[in-house]
Structure formats: C-alpha cells, structure tokens
PDB file of N, CA and C in Angstrom:
ATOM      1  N   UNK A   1     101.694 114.401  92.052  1.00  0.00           N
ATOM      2  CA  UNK A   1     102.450 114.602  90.846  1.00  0.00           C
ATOM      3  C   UNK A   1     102.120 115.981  90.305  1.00  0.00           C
ATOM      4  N   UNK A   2     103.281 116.917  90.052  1.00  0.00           N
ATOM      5  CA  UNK A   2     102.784 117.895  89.462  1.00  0.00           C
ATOM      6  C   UNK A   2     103.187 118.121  87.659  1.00  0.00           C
ATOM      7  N   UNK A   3     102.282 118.548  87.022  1.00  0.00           N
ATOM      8  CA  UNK A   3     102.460 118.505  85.548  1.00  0.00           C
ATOM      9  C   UNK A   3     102.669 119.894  85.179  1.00  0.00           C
ATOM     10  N   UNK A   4     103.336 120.457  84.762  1.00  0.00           N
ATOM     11  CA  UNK A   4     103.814 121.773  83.365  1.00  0.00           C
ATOM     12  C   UNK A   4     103.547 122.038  82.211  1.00  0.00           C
ATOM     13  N   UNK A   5     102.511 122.311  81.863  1.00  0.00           N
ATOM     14  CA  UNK A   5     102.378 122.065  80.768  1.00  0.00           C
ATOM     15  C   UNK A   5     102.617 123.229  79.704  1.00  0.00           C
ATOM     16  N   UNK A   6     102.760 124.332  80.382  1.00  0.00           N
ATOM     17  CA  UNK A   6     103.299 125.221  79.600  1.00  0.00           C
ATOM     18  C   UNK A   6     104.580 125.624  79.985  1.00  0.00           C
ATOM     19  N   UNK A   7     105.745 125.975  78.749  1.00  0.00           N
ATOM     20  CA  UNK A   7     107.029 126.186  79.511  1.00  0.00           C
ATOM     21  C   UNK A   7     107.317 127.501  79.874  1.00  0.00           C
ATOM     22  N   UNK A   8     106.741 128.333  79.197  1.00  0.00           N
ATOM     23  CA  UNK A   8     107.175 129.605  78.767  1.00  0.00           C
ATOM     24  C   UNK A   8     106.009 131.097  79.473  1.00  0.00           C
ATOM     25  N   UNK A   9     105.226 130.389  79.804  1.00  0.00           N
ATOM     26  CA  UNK A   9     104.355 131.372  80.867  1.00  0.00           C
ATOM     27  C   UNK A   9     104.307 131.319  82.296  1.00  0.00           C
ATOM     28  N   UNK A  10     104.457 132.597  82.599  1.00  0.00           N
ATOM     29  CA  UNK A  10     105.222 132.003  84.389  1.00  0.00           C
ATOM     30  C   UNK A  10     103.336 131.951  84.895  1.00  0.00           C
ATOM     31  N   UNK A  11     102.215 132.941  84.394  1.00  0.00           N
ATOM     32  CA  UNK A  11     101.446 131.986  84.720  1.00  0.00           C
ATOM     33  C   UNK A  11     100.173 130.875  84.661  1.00  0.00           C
ATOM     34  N   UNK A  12     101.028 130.503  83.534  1.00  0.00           N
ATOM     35  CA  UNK A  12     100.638 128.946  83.145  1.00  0.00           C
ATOM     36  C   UNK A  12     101.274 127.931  83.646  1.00  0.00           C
ATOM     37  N   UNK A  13     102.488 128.468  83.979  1.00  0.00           N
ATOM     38  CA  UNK A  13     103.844 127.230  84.283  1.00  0.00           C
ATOM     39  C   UNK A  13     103.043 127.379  85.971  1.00  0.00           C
ATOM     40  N   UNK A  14     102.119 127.369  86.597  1.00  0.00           N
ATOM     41  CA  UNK A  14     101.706 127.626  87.910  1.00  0.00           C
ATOM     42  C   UNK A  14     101.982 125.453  88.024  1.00  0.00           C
ATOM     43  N   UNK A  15     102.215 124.768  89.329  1.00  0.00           N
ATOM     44  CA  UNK A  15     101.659 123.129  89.488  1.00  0.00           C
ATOM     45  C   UNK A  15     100.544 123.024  89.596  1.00  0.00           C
ATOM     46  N   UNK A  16      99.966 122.101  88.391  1.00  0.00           N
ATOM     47  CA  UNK A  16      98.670 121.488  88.652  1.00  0.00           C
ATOM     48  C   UNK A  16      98.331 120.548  89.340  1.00  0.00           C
ATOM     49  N   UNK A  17      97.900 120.241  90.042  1.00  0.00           N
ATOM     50  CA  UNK A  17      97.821 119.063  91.580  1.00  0.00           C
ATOM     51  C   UNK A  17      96.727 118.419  91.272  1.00  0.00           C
ATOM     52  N   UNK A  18      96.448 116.734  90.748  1.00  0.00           N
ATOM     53  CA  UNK A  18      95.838 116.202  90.010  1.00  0.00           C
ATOM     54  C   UNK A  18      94.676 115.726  91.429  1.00  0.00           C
ATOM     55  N   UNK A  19      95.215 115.880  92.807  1.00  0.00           N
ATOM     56  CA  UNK A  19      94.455 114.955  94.112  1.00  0.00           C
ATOM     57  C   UNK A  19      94.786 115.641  95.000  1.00  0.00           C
ATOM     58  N   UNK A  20      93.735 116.241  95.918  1.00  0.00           N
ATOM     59  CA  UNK A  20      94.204 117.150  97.001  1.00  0.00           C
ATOM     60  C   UNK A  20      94.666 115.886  97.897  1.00  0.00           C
ATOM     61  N   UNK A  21      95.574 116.881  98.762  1.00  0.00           N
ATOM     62  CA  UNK A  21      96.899 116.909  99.687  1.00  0.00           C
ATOM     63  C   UNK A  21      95.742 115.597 100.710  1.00  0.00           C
ATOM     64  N   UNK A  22      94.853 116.010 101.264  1.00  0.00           N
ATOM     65  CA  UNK A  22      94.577 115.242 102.338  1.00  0.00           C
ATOM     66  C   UNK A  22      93.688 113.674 101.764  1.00  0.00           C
ATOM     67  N   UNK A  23      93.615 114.146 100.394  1.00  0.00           N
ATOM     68  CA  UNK A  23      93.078 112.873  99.559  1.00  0.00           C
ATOM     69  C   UNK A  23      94.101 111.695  99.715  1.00  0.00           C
ATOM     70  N   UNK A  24      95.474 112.351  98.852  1.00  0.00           N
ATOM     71  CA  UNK A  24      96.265 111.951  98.879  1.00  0.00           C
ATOM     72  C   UNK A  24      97.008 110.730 100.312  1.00  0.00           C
ATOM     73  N   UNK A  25      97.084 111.696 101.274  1.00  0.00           N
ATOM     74  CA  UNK A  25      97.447 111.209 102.856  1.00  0.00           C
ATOM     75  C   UNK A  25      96.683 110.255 103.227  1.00  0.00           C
ATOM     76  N   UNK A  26      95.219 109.788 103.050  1.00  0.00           N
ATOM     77  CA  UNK A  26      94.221 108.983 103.445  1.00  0.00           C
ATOM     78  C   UNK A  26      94.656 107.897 102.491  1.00  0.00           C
ATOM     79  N   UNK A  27      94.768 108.051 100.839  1.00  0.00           N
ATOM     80  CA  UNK A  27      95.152 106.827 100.412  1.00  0.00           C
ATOM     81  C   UNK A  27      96.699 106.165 100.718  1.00  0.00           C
ATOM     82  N   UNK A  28      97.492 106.859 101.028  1.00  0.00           N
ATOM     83  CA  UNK A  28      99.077 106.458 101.623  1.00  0.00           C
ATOM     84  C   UNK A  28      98.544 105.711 102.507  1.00  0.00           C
ATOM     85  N   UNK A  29      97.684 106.360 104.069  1.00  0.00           N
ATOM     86  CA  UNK A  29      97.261 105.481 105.232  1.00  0.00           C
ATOM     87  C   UNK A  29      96.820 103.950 104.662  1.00  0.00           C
ATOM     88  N   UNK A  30      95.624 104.120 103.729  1.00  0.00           N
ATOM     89  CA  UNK A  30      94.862 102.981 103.487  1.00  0.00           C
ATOM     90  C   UNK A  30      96.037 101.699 102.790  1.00  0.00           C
ATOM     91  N   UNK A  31      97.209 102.202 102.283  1.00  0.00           N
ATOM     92  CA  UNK A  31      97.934 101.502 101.413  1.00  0.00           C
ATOM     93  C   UNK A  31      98.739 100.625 102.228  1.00  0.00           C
ATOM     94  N   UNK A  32      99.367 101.541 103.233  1.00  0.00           N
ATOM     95  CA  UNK A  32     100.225 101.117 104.368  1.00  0.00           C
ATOM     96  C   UNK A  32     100.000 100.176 105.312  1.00  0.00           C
ATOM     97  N   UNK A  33      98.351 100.216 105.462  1.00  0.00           N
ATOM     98  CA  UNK A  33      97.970  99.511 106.254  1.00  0.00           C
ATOM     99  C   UNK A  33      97.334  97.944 105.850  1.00  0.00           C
ATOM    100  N   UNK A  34      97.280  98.272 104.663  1.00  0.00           N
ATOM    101  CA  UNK A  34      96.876  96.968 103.920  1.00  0.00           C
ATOM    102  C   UNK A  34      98.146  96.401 103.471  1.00  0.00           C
ATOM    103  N   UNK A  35      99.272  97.130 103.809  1.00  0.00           N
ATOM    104  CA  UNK A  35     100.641  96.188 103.315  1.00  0.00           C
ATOM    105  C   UNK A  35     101.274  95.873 104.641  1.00  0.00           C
ATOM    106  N   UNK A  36     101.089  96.318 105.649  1.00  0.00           N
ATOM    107  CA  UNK A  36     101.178  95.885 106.971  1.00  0.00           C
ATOM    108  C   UNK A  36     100.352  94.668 107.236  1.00  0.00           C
ATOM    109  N   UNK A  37      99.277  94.329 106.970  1.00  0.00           N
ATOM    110  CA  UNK A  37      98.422  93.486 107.373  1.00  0.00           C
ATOM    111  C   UNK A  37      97.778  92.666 106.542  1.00  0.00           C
ATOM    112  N   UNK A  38      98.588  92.574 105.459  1.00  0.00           N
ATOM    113  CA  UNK A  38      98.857  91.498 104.313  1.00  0.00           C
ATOM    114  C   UNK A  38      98.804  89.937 105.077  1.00  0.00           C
ATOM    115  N   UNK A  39      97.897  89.297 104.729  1.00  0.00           N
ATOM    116  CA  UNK A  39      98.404  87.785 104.915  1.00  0.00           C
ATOM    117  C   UNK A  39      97.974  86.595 103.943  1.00  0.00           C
ATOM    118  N   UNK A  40      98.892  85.521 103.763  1.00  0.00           N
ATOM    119  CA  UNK A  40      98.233  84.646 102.847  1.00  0.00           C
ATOM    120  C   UNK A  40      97.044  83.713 103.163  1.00  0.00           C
ATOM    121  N   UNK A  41      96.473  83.601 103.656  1.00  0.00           N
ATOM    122  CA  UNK A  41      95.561  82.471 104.423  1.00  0.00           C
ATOM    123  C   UNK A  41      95.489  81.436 103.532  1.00  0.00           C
ATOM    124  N   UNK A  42      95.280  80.896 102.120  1.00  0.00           N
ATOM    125  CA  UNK A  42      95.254  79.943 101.226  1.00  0.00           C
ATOM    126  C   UNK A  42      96.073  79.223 101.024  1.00  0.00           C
ATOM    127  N   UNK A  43      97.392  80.165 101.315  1.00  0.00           N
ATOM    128  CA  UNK A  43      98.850  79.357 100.836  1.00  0.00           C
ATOM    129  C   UNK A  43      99.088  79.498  98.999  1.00  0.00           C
ATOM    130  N   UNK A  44      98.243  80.530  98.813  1.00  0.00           N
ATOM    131  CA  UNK A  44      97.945  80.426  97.233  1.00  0.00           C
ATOM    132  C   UNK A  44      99.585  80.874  96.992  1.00  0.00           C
ATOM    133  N   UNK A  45     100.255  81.766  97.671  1.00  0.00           N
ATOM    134  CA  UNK A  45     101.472  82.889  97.162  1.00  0.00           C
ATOM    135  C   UNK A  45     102.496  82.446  98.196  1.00  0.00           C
ATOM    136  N   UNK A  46     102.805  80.612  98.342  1.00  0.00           N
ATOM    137  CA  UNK A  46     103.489  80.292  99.105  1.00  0.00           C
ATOM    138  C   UNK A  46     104.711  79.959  97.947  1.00  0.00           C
ATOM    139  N   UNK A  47     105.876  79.702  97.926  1.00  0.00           N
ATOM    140  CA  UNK A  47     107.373  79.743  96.971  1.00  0.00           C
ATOM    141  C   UNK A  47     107.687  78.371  97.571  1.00  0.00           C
ATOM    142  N   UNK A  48     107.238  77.325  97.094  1.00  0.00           N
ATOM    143  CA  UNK A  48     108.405  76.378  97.166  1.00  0.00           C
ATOM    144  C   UNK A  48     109.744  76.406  96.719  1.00  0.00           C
ATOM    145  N   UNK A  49     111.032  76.153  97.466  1.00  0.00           N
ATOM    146  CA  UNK A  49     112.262  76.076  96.836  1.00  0.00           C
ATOM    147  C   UNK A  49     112.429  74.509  96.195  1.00  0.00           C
ATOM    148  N   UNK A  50     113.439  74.243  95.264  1.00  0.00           N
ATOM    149  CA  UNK A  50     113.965  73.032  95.274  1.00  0.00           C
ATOM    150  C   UNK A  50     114.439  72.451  96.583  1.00  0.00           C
ATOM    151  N   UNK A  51     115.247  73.216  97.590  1.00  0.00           N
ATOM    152  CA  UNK A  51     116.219  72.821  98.542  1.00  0.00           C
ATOM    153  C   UNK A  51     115.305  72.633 100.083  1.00  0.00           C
ATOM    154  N   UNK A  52     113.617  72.794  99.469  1.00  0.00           N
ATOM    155  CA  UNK A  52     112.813  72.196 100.807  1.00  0.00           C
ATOM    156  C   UNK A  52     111.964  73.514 101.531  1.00  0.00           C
ATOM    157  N   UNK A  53     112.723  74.574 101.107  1.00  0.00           N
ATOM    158  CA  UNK A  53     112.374  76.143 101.577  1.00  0.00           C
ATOM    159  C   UNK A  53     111.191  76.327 101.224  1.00  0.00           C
ATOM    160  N   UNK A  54     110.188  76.960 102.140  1.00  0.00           N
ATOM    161  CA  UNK A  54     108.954  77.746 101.474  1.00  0.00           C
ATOM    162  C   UNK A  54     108.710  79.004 101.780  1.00  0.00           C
ATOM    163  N   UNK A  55     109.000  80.157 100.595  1.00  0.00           N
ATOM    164  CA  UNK A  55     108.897  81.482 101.339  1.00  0.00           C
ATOM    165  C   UNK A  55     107.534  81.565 101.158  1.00  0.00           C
ATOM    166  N   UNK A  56     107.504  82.463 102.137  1.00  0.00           N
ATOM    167  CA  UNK A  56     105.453  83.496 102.046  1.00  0.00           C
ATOM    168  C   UNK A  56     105.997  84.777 100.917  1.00  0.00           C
ATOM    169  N   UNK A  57     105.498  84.723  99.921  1.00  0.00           N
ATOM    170  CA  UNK A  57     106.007  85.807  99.136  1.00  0.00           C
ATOM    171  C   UNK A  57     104.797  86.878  99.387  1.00  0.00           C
ATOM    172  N   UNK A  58     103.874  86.897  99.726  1.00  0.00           N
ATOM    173  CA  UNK A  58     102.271  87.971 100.530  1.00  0.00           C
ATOM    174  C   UNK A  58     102.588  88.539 101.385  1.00  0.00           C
ATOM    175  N   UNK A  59     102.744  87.732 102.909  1.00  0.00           N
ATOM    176  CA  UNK A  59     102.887  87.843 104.190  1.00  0.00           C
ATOM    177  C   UNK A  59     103.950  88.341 104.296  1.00  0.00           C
ATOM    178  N   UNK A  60     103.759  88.645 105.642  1.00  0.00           N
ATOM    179  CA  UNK A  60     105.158  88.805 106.541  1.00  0.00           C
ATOM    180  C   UNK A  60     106.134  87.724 107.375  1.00  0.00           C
ATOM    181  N   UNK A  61     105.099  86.567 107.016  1.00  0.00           N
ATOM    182  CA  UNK A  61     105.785  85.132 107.467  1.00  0.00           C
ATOM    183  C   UNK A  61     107.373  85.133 107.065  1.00  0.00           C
ATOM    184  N   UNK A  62     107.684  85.724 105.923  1.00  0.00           N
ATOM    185  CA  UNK A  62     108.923  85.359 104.937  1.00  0.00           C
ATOM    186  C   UNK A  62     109.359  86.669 104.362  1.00  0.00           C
ATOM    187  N   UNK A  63     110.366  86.868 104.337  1.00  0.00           N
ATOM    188  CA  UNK A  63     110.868  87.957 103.080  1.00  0.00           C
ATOM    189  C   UNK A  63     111.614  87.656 101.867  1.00  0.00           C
ATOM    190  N   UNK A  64     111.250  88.637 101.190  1.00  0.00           N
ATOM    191  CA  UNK A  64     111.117  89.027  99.639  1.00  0.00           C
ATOM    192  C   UNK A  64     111.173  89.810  99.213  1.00  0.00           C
ATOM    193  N   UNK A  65     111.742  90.392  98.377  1.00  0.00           N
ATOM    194  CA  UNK A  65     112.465  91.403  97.724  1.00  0.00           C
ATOM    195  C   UNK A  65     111.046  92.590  97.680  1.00  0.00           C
ATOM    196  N   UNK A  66     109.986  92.360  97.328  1.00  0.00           N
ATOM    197  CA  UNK A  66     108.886  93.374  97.202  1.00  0.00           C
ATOM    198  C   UNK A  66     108.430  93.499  98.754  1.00  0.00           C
ATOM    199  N   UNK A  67     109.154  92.857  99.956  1.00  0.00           N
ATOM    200  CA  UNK A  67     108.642  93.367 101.026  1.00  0.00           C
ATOM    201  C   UNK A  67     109.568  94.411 101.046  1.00  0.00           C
ATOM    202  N   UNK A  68     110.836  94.489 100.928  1.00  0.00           N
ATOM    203  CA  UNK A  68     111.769  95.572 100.745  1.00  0.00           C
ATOM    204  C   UNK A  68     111.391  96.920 100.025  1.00  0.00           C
ATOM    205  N   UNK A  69     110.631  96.378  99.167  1.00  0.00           N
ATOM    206  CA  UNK A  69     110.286  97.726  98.167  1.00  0.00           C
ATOM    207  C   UNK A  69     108.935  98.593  98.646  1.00  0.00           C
ATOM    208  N   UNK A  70     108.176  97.592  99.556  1.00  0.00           N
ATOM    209  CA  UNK A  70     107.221  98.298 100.544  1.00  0.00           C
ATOM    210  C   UNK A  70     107.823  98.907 101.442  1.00  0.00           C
ATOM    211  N   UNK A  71     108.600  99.072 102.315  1.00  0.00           N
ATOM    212  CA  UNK A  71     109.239  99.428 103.170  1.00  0.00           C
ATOM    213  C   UNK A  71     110.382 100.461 102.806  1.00  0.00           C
ATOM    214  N   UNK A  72     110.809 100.382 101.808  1.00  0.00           N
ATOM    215  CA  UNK A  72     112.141 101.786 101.482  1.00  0.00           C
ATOM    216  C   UNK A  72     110.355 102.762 100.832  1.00  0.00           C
ATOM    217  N   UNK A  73     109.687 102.155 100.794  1.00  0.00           N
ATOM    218  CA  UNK A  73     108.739 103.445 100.001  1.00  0.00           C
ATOM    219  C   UNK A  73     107.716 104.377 101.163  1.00  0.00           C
ATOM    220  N   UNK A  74     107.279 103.069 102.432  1.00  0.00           N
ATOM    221  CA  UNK A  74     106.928 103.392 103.489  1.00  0.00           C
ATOM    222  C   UNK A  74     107.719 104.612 104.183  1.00  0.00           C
ATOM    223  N   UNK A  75     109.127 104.032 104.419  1.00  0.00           N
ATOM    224  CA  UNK A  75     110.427 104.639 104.945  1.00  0.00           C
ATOM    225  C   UNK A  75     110.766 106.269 104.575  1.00  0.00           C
ATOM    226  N   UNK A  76     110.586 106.483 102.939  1.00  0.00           N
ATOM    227  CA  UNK A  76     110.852 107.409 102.332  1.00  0.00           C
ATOM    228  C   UNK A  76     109.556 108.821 102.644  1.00  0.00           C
ATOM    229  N   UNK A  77     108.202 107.943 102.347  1.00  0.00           N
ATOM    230  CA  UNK A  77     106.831 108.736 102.978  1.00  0.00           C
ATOM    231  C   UNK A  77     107.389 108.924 104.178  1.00  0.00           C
ATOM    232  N   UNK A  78     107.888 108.566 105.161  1.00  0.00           N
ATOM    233  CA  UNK A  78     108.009 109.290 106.666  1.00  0.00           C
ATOM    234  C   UNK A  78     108.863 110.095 107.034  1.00  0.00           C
ATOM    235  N   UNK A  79     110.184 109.754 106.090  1.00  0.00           N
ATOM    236  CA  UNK A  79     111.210 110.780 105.790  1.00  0.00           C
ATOM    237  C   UNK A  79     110.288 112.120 105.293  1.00  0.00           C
ATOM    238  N   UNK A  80     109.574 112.175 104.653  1.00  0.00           N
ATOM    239  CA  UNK A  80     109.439 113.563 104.109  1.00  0.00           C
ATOM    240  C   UNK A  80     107.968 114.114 104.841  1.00  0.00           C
ATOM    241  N   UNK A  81     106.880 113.248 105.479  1.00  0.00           N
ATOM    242  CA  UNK A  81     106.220 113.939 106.129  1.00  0.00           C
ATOM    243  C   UNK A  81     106.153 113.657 107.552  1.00  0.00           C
ATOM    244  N   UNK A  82     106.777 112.975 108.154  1.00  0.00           N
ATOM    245  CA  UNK A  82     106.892 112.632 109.715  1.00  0.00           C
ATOM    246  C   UNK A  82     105.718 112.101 109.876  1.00  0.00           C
ATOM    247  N   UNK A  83     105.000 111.389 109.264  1.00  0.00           N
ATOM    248  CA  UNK A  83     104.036 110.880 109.508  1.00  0.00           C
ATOM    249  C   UNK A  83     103.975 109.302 109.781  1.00  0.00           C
ATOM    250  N   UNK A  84     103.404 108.943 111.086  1.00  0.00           N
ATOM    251  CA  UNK A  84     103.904 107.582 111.700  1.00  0.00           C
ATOM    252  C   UNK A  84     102.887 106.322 111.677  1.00  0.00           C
TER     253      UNK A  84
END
C-alpha cells in the first residue's frame, strides 16, 4: 500500500512502502498456501441445508462463495506478478 501524505511537494509526495517487497511475497506464499491446504477435520464449519445438503464451508470438500473470493484474489496476485 502506498500512502501520500503530502500533496503539494513533489519531494514529499515520494511512496512510502509500509513492508518491503520480499516481506510482502513470503506473506502472499504463506497465505496461499494455508488457503490451499485448508481442511475441516472437526466438522466444526460443516453447513447443514434444510434439503439434506452439507457444504464444507473451510475445505475444499465443497464450495462457497469465500472459496471464490480466495481464488479471484490468488488469480489476480499471478496476473500481476507471474508468480506460480
């Protein structure tokens, strides 16, 4: 994230970079990989339906709208650094 905090000095208006670059990349890895390898083992974050259904709302057993939102965000990180 970069912040501005001055508007009007070209150099003050320089980006302040709150987490270096390779800080940054190591916690993306660590994030990715713990949302890859997500599982429920308890059954604590299992979704009963009325109609008999049980999604895994954790796992990858089942999908769910926040597995989607891991994945367009995963998707988007690789779009912009090719990183696999």
């Amino acid at each position: 994230m970069m912040v501005y905090p001055v508007k009007h000095s070209p150099l003050l208006r320089q980006p302040e970079h709150f987490i270096a670059r390779d800080e940054l990349k190591a916690l993306v890895q660590k994030v990715t990989h713990n949302l890859v390898n997500i599982k429920d083992e308890t059954g604590e974050f299992l979704l009963r339906l009325d109609d008999g259904r049980v999604i895994d709302t954790k796992g990858w057993a089942g999908w769910e709208w926040t597995h989607g939102v891991g994945l367009y965000g995963m998707y988007h990180y690789y779009q912009q650094t090719g990183d696999q």
